[in-house]
C-alpha atoms as a PDB file:
ATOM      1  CA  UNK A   1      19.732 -23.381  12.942  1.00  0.00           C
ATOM      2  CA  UNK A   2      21.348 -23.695   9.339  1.00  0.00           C
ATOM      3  CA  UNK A   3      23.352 -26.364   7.992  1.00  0.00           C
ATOM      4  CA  UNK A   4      23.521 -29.771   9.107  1.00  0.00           C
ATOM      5  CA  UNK A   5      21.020 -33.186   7.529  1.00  0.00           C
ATOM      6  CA  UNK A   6      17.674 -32.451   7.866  1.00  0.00           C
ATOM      7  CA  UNK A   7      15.972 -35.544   9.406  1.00  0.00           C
ATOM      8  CA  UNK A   8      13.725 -38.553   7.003  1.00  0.00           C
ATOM      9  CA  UNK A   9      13.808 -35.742   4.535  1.00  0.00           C
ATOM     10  CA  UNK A  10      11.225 -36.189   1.292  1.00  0.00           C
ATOM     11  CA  UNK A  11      10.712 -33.721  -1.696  1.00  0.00           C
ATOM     12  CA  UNK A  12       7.586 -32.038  -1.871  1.00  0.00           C
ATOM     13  CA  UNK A  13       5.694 -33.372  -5.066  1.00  0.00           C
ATOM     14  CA  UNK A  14       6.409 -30.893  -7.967  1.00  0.00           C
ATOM     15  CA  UNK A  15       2.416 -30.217  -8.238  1.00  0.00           C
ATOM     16  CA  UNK A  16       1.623 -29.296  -4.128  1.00  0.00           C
ATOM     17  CA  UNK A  17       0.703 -25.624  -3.869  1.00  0.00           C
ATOM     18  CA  UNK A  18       3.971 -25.472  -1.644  1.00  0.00           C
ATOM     19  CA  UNK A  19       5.762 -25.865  -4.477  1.00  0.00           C
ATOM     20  CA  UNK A  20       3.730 -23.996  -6.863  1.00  0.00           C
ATOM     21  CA  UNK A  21       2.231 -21.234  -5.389  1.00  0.00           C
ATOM     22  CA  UNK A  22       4.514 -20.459  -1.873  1.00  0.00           C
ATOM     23  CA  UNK A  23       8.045 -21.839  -2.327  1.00  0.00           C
ATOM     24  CA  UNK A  24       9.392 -23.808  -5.115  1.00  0.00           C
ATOM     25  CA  UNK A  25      10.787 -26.897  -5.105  1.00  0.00           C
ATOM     26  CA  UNK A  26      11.173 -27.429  -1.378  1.00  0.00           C
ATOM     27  CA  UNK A  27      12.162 -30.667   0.809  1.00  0.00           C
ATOM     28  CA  UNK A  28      10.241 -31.340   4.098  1.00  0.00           C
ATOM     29  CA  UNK A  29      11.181 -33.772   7.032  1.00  0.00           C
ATOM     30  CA  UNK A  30      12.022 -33.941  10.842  1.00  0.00           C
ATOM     31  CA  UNK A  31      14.351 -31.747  12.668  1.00  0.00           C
ATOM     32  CA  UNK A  32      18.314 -30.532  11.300  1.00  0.00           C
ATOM     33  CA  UNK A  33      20.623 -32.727  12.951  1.00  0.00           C
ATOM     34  CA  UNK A  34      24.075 -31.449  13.660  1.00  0.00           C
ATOM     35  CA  UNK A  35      23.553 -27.435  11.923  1.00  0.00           C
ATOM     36  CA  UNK A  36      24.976 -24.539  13.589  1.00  0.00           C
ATOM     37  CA  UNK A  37      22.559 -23.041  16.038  1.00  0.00           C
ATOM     38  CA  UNK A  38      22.852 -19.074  16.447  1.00  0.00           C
ATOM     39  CA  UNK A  39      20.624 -16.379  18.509  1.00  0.00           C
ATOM     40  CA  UNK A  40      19.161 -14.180  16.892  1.00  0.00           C
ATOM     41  CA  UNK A  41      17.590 -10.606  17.634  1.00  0.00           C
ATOM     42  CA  UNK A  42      15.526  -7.697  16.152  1.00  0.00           C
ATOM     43  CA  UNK A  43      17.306  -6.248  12.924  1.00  0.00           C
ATOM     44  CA  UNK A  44      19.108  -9.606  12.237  1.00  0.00           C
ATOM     45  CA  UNK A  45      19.663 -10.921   8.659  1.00  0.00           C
ATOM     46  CA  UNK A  46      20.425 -14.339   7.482  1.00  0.00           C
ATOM     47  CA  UNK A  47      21.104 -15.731   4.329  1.00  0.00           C
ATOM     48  CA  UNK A  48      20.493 -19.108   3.841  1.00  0.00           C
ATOM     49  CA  UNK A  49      22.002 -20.055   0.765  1.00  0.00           C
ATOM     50  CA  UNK A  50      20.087 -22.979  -1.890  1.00  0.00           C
ATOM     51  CA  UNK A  51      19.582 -26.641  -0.807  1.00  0.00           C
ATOM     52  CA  UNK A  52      20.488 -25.667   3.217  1.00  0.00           C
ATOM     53  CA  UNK A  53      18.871 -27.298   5.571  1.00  0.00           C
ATOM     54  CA  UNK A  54      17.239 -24.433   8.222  1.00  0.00           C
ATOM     55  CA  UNK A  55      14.796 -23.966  10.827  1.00  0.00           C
ATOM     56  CA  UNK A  56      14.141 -22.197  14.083  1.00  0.00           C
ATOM     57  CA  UNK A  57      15.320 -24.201  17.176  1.00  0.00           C
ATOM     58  CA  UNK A  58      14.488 -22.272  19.961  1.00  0.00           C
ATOM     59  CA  UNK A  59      11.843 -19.295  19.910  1.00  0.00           C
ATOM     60  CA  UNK A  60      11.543 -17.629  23.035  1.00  0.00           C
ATOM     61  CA  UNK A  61       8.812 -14.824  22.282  1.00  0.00           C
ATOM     62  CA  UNK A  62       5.409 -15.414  21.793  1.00  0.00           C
ATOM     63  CA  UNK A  63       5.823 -14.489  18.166  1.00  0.00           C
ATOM     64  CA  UNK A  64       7.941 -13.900  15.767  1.00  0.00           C
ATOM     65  CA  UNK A  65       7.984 -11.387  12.576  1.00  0.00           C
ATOM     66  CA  UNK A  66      10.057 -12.148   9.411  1.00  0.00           C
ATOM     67  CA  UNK A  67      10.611 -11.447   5.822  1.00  0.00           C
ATOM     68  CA  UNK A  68      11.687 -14.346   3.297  1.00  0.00           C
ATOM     69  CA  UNK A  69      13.103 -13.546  -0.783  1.00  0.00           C
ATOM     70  CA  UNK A  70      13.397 -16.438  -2.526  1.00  0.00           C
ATOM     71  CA  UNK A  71      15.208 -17.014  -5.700  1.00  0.00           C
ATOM     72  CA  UNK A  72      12.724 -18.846  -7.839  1.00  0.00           C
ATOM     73  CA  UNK A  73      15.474 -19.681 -11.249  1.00  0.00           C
ATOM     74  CA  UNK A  74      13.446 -22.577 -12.556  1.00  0.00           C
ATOM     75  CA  UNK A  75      10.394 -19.754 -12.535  1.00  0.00           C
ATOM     76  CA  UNK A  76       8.156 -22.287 -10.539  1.00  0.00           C
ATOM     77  CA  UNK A  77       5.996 -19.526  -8.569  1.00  0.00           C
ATOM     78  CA  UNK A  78       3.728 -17.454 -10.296  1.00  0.00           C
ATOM     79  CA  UNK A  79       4.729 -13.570 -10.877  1.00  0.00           C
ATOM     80  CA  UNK A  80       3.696 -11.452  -8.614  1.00  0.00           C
ATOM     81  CA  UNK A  81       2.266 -13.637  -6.235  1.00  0.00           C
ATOM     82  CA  UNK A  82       2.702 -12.568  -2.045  1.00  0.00           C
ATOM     83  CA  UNK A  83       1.852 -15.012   0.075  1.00  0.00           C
ATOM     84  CA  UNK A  84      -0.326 -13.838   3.176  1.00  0.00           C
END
């Protein structure tokens, strides 16, 4: 699901090792309320563009594999770092 109001949203404090180590300045909260909800399936690419609120709704396999690039202008994250 992407767009929409992301429910009792807060930013993450600017020192959590969310923000610097894994994503950058980053907002957490409750579920998107009223985005656009789309299936997805192997080979798939979305781009979620800055400040839009996303998450997954529905998975129905018992996992899930996926790659995420972030844009990291304000250089926040360390270079070279992969999370794991």
């Amino acid at each position: 699901m992407t767009g929409g109001t992301i429910q009792n949203a807060k930013e993450i404090p600017a020192d959590n090792q969310v923000v610097t180590v894994l994503n950058g300045p980053s907002t957490n909260g409750g579920p998107v309320m009223n985005g656009v909800s789309r299936k997805l399936a192997p080979g798939d690419v979305v781009i979620i563009p800055p400040n839009t609120p996303h998450w997954f709704s529905e998975i129905t396999t018992d996992q899930i594999v996926y790659l995420v690039v972030r844009m990291d202008p304000k250089k926040v994250l360390p270079a070279g770092y992969v999370a794991k």
